[in-house]
Protein backbone atom coordinates (compact mmCIF):
# COMPACT_ATOMS: atom_id res chain seq x y z
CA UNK A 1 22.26 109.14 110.86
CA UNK A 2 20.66 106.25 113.18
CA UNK A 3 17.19 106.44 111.65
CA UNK A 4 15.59 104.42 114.37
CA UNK A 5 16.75 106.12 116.91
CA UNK A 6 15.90 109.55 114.79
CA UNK A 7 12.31 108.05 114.90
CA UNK A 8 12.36 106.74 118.30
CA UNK A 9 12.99 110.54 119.54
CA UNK A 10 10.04 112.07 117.53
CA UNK A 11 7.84 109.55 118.85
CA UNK A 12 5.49 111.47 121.20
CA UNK A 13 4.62 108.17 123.56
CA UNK A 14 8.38 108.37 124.28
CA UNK A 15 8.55 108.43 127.88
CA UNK A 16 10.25 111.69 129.71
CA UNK A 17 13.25 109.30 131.34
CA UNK A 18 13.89 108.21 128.00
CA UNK A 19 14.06 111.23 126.35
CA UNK A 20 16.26 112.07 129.56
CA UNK A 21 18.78 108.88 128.70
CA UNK A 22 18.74 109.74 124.85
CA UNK A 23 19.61 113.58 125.40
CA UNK A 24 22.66 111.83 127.34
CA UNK A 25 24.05 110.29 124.22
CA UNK A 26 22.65 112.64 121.57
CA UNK A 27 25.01 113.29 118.67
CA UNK A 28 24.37 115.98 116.44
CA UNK A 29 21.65 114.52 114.61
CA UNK A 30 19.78 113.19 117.40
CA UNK A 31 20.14 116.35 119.29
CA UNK A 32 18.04 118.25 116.48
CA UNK A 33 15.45 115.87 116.19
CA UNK A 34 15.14 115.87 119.97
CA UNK A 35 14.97 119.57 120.29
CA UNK A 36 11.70 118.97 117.75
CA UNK A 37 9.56 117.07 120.53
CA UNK A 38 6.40 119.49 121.42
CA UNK A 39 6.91 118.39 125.20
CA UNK A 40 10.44 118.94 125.65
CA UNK A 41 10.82 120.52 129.60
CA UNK A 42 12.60 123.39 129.79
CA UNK A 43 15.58 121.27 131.64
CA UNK A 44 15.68 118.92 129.22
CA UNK A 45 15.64 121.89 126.84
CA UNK A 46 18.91 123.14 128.73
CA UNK A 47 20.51 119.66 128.90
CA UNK A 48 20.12 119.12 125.39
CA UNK A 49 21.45 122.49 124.65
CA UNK A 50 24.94 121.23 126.71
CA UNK A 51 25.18 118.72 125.49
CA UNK A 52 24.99 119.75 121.69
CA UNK A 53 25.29 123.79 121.07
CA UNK A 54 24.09 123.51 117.71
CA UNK A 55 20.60 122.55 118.41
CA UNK A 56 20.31 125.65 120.45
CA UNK A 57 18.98 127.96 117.41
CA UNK A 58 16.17 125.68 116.91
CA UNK A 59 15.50 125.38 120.32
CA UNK A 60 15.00 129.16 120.86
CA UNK A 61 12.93 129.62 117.89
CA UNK A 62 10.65 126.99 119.57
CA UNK A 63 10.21 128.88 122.91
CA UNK A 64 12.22 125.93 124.75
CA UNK A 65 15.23 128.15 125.62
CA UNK A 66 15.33 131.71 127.64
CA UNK A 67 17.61 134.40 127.65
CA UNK A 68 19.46 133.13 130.92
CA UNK A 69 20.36 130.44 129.07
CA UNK A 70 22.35 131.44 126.63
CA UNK A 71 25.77 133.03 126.64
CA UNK A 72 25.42 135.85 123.33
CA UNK A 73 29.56 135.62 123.30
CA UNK A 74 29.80 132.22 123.72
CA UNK A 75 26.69 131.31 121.76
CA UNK A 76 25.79 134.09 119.34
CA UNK A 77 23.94 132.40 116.90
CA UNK A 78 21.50 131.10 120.30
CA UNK A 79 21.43 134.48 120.83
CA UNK A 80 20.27 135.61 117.51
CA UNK A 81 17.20 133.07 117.16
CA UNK A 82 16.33 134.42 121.06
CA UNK A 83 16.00 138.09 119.54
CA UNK A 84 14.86 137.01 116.19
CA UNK A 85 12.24 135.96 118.46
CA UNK A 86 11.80 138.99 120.42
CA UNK A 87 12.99 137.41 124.03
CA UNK A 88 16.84 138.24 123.84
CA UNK A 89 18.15 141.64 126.01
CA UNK A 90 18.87 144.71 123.85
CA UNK A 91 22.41 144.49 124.88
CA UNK A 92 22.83 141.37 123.23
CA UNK A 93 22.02 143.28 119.75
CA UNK A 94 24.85 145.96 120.66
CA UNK A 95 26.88 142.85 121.19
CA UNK A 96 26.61 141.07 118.01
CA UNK A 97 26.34 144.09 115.75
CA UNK A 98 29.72 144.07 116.01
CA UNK A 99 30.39 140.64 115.31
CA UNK A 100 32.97 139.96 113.26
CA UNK A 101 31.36 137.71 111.08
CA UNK A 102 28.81 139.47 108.32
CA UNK A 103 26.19 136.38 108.16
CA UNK A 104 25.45 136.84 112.12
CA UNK A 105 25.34 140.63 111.29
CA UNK A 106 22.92 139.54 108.32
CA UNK A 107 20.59 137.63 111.37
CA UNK A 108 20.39 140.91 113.79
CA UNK A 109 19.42 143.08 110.72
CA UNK A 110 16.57 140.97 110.38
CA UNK A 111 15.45 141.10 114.01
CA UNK A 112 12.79 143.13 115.30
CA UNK A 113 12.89 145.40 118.03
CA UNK A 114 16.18 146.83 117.66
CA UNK A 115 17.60 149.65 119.45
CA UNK A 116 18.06 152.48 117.33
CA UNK A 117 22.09 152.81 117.82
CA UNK A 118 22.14 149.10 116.51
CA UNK A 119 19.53 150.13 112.94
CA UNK A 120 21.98 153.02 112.45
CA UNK A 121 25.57 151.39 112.73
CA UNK A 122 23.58 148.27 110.63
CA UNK A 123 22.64 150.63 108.03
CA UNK A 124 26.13 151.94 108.06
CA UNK A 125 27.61 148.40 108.04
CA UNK A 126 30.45 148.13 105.19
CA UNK A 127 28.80 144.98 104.08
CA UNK A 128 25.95 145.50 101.54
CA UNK A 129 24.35 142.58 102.26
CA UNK A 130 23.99 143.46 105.81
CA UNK A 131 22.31 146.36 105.36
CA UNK A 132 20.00 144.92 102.49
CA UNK A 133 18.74 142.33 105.24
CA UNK A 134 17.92 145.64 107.27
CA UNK A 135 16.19 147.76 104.51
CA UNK A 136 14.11 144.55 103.94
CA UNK A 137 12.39 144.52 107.50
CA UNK A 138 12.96 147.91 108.78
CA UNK A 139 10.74 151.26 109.04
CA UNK A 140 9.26 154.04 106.75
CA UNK A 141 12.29 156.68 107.69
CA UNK A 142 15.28 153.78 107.75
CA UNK A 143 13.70 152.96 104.07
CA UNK A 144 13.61 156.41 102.92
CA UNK A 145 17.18 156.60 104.10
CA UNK A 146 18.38 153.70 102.32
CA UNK A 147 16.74 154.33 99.02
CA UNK A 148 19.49 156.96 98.52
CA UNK A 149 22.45 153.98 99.21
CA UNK A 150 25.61 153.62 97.19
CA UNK A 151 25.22 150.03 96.81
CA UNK A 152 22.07 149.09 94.28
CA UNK A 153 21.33 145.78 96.11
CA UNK A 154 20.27 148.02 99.45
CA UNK A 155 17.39 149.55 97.22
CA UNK A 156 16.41 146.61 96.02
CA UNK A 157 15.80 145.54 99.38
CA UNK A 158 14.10 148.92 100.24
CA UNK A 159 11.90 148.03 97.05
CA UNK A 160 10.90 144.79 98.68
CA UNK A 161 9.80 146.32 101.90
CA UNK A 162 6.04 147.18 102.56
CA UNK A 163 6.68 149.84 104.87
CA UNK A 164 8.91 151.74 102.32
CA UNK A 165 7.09 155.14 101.69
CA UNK A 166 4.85 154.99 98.04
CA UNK A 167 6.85 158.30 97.08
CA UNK A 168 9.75 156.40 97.81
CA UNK A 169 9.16 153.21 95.60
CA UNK A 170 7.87 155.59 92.95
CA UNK A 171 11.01 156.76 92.70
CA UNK A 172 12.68 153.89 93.01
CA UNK A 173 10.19 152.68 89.47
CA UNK A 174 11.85 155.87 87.53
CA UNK A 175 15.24 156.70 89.32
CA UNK A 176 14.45 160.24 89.69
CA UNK A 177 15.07 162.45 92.81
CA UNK A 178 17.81 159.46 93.87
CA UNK A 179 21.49 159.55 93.33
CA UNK A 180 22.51 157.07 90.77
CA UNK A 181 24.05 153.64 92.31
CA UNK A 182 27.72 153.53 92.57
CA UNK A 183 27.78 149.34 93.08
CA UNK A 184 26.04 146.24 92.30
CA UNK A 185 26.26 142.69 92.88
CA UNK A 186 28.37 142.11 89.53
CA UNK A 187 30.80 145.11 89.80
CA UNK A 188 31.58 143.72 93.16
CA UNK A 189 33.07 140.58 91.53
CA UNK A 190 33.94 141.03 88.18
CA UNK A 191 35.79 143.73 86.21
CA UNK A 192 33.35 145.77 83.47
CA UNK A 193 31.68 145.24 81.22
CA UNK A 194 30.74 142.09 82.24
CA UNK A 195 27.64 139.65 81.68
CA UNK A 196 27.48 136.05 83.31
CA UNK A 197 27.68 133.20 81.42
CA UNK A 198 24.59 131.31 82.04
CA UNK A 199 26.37 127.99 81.79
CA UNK A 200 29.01 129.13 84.45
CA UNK A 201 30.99 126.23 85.88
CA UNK A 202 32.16 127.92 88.75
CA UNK A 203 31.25 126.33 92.15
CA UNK A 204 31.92 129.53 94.23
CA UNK A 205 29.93 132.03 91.61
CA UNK A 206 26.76 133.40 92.97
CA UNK A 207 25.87 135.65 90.55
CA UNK A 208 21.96 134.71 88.61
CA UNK A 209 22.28 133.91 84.79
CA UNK A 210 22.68 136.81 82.65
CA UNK A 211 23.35 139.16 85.05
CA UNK A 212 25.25 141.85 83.58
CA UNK A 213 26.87 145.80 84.46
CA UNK A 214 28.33 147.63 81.95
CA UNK A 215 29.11 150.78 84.35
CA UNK A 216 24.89 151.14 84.86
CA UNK A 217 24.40 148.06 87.46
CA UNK A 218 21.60 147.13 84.40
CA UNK A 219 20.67 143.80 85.92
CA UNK A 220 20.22 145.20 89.52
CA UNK A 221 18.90 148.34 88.13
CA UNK A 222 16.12 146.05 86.45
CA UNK A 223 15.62 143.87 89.43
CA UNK A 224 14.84 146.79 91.37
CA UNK A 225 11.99 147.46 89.45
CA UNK A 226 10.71 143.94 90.06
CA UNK A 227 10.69 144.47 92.93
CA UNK A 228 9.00 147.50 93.51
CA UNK A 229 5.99 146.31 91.10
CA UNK A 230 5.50 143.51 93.21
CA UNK A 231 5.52 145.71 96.16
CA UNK A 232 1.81 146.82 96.65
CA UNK A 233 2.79 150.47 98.32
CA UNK A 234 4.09 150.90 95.15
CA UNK A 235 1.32 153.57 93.48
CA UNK A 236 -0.27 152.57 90.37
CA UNK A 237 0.69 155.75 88.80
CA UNK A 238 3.82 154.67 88.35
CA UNK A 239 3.75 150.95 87.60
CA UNK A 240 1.21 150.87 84.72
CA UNK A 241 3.83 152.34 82.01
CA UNK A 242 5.61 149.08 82.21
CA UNK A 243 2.26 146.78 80.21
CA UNK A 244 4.08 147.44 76.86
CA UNK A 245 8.15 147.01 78.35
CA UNK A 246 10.38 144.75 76.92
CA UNK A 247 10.93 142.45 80.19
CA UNK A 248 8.82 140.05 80.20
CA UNK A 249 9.44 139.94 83.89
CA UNK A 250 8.32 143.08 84.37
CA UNK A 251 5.11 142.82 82.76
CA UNK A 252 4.43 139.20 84.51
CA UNK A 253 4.85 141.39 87.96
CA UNK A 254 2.67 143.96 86.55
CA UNK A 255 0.35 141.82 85.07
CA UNK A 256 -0.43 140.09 88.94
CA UNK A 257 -0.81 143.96 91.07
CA UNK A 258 -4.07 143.87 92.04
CA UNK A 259 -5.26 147.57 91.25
CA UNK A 260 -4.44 147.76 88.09
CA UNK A 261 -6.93 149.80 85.78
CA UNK A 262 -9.44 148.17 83.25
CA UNK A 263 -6.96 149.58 80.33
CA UNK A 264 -4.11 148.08 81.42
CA UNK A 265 -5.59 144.46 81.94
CA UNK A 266 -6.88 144.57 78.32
CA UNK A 267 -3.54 145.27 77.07
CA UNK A 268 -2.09 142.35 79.08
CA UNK A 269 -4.65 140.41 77.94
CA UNK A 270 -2.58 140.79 74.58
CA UNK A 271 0.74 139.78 75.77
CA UNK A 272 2.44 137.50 73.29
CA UNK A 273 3.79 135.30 76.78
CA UNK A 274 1.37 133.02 78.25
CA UNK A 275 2.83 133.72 81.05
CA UNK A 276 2.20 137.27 81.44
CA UNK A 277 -1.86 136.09 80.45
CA UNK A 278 -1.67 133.35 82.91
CA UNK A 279 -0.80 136.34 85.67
CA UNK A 280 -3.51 137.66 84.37
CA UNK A 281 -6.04 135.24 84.44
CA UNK A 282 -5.49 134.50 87.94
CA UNK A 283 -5.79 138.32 89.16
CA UNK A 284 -9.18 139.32 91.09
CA UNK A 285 -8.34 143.26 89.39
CA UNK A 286 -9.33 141.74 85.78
CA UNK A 287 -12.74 142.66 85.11
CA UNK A 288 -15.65 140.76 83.22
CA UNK A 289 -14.68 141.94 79.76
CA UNK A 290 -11.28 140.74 80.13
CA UNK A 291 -12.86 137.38 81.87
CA UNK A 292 -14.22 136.39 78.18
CA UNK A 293 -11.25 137.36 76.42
CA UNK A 294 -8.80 135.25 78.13
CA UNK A 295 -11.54 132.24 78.26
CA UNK A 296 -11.13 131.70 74.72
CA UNK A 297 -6.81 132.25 74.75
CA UNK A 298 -5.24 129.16 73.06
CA UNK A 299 -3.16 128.11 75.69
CA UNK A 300 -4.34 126.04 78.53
CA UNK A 301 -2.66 127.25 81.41
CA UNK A 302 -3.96 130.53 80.84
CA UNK A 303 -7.45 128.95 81.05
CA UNK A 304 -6.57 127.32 84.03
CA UNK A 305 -5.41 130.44 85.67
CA UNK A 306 -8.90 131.56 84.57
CA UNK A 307 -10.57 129.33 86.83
CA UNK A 308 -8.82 130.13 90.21
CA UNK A 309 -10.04 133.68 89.27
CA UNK A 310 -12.75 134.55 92.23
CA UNK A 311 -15.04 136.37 90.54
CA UNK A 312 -15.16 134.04 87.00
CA UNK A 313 -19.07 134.05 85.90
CA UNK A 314 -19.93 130.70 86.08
CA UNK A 315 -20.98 130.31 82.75
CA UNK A 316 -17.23 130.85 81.92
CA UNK A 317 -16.08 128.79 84.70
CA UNK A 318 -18.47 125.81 83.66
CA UNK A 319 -16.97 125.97 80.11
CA UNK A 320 -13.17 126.09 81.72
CA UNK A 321 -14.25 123.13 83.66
CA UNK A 322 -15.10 121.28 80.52
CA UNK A 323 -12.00 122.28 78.43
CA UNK A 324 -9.33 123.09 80.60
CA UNK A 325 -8.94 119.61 82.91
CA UNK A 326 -8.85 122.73 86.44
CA UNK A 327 -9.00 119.88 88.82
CA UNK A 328 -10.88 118.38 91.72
CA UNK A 329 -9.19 121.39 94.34
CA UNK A 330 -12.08 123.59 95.46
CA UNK A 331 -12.12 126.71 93.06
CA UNK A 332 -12.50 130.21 94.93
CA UNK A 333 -15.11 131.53 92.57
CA UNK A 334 -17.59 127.74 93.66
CA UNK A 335 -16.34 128.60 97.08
CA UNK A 336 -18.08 131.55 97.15
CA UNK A 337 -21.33 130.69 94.96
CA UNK A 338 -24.86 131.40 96.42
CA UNK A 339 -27.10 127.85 97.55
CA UNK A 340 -29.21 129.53 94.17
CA UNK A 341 -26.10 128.77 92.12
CA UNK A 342 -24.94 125.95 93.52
CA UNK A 343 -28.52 124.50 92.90
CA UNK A 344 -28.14 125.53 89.42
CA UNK A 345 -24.80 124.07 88.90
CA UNK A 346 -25.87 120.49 90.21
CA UNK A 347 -29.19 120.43 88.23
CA UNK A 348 -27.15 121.09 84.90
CA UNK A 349 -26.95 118.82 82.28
CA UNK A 350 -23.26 119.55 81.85
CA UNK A 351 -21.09 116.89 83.67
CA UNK A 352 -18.33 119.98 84.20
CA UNK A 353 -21.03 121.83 86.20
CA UNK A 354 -22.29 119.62 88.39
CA UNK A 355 -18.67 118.35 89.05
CA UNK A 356 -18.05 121.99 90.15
CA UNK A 357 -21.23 121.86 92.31
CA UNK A 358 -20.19 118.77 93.83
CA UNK A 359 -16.10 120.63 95.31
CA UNK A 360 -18.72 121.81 98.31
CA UNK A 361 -18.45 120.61 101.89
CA UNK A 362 -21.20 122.17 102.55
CA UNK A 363 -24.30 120.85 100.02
CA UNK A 364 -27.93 120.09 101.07
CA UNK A 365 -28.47 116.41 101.60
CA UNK A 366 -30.95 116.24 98.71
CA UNK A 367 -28.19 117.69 96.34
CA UNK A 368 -25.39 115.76 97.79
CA UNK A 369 -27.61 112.45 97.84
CA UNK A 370 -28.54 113.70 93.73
CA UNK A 371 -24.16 114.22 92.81
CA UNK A 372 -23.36 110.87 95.23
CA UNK A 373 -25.32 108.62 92.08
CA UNK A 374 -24.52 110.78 89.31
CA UNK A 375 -23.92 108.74 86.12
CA UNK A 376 -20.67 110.62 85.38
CA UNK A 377 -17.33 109.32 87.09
CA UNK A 378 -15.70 113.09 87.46
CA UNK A 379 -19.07 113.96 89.73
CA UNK A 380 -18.73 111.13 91.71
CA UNK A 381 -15.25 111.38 92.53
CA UNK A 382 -15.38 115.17 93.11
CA UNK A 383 -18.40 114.58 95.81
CA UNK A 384 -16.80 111.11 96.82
CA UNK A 385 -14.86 113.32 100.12
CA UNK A 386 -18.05 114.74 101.38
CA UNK A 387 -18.46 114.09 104.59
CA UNK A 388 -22.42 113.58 104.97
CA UNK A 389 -22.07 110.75 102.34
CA UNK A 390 -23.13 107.23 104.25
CA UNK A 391 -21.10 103.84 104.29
CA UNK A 392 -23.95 102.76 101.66
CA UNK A 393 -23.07 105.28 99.20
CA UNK A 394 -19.10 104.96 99.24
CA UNK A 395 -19.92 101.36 98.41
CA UNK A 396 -22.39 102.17 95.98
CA UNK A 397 -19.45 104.19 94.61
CA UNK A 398 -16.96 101.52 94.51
CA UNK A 399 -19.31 99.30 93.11
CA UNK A 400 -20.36 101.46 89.97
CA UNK A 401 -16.72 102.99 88.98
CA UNK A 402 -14.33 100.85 90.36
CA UNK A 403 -10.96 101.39 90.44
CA UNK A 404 -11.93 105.25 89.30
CA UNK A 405 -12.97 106.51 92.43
CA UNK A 406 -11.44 104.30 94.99
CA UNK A 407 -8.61 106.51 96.02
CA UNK A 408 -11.41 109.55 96.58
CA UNK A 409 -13.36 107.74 98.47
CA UNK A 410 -10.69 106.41 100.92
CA UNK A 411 -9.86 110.52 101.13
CA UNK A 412 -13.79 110.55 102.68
CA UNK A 413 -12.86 111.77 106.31
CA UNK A 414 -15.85 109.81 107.51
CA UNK A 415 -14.82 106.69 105.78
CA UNK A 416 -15.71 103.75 108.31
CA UNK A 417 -13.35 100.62 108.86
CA UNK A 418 -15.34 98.71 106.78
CA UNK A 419 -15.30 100.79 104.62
CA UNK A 420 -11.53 101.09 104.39
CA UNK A 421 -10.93 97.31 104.76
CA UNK A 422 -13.59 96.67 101.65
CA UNK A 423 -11.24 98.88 99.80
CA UNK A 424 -7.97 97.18 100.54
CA UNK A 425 -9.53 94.04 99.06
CA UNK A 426 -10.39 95.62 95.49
CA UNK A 427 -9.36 93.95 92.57
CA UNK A 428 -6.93 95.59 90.57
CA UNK A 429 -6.26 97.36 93.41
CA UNK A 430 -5.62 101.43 93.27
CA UNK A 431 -2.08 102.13 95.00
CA UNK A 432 -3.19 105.71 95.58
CA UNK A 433 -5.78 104.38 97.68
CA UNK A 434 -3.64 102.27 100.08
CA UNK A 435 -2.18 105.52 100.55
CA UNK A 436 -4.84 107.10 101.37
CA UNK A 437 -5.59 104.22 103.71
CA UNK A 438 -2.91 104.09 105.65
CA UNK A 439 -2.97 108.16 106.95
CA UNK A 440 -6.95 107.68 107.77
CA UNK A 441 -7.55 107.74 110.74
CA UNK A 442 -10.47 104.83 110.87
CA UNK A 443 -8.01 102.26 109.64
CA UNK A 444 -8.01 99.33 110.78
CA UNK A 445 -5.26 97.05 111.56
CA UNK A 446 -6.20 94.33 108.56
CA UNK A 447 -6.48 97.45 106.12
CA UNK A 448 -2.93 98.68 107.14
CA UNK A 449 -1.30 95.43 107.25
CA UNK A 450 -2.88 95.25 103.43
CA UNK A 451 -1.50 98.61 102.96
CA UNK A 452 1.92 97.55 103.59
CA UNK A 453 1.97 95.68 100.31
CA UNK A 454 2.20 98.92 98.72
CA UNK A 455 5.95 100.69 98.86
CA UNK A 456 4.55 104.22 98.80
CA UNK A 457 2.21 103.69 101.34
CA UNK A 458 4.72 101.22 103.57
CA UNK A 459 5.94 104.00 105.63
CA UNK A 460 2.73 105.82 105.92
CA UNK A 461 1.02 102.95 107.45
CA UNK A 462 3.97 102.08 109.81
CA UNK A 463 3.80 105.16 111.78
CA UNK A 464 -0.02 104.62 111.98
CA UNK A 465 -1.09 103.81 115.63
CA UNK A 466 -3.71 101.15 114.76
CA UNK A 467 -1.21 98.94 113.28
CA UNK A 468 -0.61 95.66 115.70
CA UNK A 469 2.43 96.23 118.03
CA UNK A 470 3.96 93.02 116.17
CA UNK A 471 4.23 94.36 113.02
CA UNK A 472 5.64 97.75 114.29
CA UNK A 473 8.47 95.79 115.97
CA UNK A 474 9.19 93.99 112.34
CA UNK A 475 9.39 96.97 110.82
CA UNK A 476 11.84 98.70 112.77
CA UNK A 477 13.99 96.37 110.68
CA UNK A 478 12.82 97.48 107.04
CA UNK A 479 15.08 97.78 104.88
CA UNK A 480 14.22 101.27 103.61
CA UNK A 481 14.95 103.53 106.30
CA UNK A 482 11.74 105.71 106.04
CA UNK A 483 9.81 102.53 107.29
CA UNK A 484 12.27 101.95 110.07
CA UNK A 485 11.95 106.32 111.38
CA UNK A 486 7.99 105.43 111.02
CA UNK A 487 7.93 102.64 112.44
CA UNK A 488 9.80 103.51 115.65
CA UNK A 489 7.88 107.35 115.66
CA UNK A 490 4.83 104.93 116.42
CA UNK A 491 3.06 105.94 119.94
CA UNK A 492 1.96 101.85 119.84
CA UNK A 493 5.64 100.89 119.56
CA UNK A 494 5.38 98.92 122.98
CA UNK A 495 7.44 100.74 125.59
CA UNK A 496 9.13 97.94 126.38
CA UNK A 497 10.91 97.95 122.72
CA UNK A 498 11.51 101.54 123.47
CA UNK A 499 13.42 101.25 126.36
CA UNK A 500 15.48 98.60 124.85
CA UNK A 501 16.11 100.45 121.88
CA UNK A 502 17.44 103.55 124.13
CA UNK A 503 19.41 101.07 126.44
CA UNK A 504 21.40 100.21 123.07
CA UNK A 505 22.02 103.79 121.92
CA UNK A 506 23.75 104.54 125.83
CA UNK A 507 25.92 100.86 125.63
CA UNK A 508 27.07 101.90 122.17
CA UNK A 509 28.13 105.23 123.41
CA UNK A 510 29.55 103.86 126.58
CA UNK A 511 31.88 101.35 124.51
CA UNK A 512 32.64 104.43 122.43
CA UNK A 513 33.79 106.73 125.19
């Protein structure tokens, strides 16, 4: 891959007679990374497609292509992302359902729209995994119909599907009212009884870890029932049986359904596998008296899961805050706090409160003004984003915590250049924070040439526009090659470098041809 000229064609300044010259000499690579440009015209969408075939799928699926412009026989994978889409001719599906090859057959199952004639010689297709791709996606009556398949991989699929009827999936759960499976993914393969070595060296096996048939398709069987308790058509009736089973699987599906009845969380709630309590934690179904049971659970990532809960008292949450390290991302349950509570929260005299209070966007100036000079480091970094805060108090920030807070406050949105240059020069300097630097969009030229000192944030600052036209053009010799695409994906690489850079891609394909 030329990784300057891969850069050079993402660049959006790139102007449209260069894009014309590199479509001319696009090789495979280059043709894809062309075919990604937002203002591709619809002739150079064509021209590109000539010239490499390849790119055509992803230039359908970005609405660059149309249906006279494809060829399904000639081009049936074109063709496929055109009616995956929903803009390729119905005849085209009668076409390919009869293509030869059982991964294109795999892509029409999955398209919507189909004619009918095409859903019912798809769901007889003698490939199961073509007409698992169509139970996954199709209606209530194809689903019904394929529940009662030979192959145990189909109703998996059907499982999977929202639109599969709840009587179905029920059924599906239990096995009863269906004829038992005749095939599974491991009969298919391997002579029974058979169980797969976890450790298997084979390059060519795709069969999971464990899976096993002894004549009853058990690991199918099993994932069938995964499936179907992760499926939310699935009625509760016949789900919550599964709290005390044996998979743990199982019960982690169970344990994140989101109608599940107060009984059934408190069991989970009980469940030897973190895991399963984690689930849990995290699911808006589990009520207050589960809440308090699971805030005291030894293990820490079930607390955690605790917090992201949406409707965790704060009292709880406060004391998660405290013990279980839940972060600086905005919780759902602060999201949705009243301005009573979030007054409450920044007035506490617990640190892990106010650092909650201070995750909001949206505080009054007197309470953001209050958490902005708060004694404790985790407040001031949590607030340091807010986007009211004044060039004054980021400094005052800097000045007070140092190297603590830096990287937060070069994540402030509002950030001034000064701002961002004064943070450059700190002393040790925080590497996060040249990172952060270098994608703001206030940054100034001195502050990204600083940033450039830093190898993580060395490409980020080279595709920045504000950095000076001289150092862009140094760059585009960098020895790591994610500089050199950054670099020349600049809009201020000076078009003048551009159209020298394109005049060498056509000479070295004119002395190649």
């Amino acid at each position: 891959m030329n990784h300057l000229l891969s850069g050079l064609a993402a660049n959006p300044a790139l102007p449209s007679e260069l894009v014309d010259r590199l479509i001319a000499v696009a090789d495979t690579d280059l043709a894809h990374d062309l075919a990604d440009r937002a203002d591709l015209s619809h002739a150079q969408a064509v021209a590109l497609f000539s010239r490499d075939a390849e790119c055509g799928v992803r230039l359908a699926h970005a609405g660059k292509l149309t249906a006279a412009d494809v060829d399904p026989a000639a081009r049936p994978d074109t063709a496929l992302a055109l009616l995956d889409e929903g803009s390729g001719s119905p005849e085209w599906a009668r076409l390919l359902v009869a293509d030869p090859v059982a991964e294109r057959r795999e892509k029409l199952a999955a398209c919507p729209g189909l004619p009918a004639d095409v859903v019912d010689r798809l769901a007889a297709d003698p490939d199961p995994s073509v007409v698992a791709e169509l139970a996954l996606w199709t209606t209530p009556e194809t689903a019904a119909r394929l529940a009662e398949h030979p192959h145990a991989e189909v109703r998996r699929a059907v499982a999977c599907n929202d639109a599969t009827p709840p009587d179905v999936l029920a059924a599906l759960v239990t096995g009863e009212g269906l004829p038992p499976a005749r095939h599974c993914p491991v009969c298919d393969r391997e002579a029974i009884p058979f169980t797969h070595d976890p450790g298997c060296p084979r390059t060519d096996c795709d069969l999971g870890p464990g899976d096993t048939c002894e004549g009853s398709h058990e690991s199918t069987v099993h994932a069938v029932r995964v499936a179907a308790l992760g499926n939310p058509a699935t009625p509760t009736e016949a789900v919550v049986g599964f709290a005390d089973h044996p998979s743990t699987l199982l019960r982690r599906t169970l344990a994140a359904r989101e109608d599940l009845p107060p009984q059934v969380c408190a069991r989970l709630a009980t469940d030897p596998v973190p895991g399963v309590r984690t689930d849990l934690a995290e699911n808006p179904a589990t009520g207050e008296d589960v809440i308090r049971v699971l805030a005291r659970d030894g293990d820490v990532s079930v607390r955690r899961g605790l917090a992201r809960h949406p409707r965790v008292p704060l009292d709880v949450l406060v004391e998660l805050a405290r013990t279980a390290k839940v972060g600086a991302t905005p919780l759902p349950r602060v999201a949705a706090a009243t301005p009573a509570e979030i007054e409450d929260l920044a007035r506490s005299p617990e640190p892990a409160a106010r650092m909650l209070a201070a995750q909001r966007r949206d505080l009054p100036p007197g309470i953001r003004d209050a958490l902005a000079s708060d004694p404790d480091v985790k407040v001031v970094k949590a607030v340091a984003p807010h986007p009211g805060l004044t060039d004054g108090q980021l400094r005052s920030m800097v000045d007070r915590h140092g190297i603590r807070v830096i990287a937060r406050v070069a994540a402030n949105p509002v950030a001034s250049p000064a701002v961002l240059e004064h943070l450059t020069l700190q002393a040790p300097p925080a590497q996060k924070a040249f990172r952060e630097v270098a994608r703001h969009p206030n940054a100034t030229a001195r502050a990204l040439l600083s940033c450039l000192a830093d190898a993580r944030a060395r490409p980020v600052a080279a595709a920045h526009p504000a950095l000076p036209p001289g150092a862009i053009v140094d760059l585009l010799s960098d020895p790591d090659w994610q500089v050199v695409e950054a670099a020349a994906a600049n809009p201020s690489l000076p078009p003048a470098v551009m159209a020298r850079l394109v005049a060498g891609a056509n000479e070295a394909c004119d002395k190649s041809s």
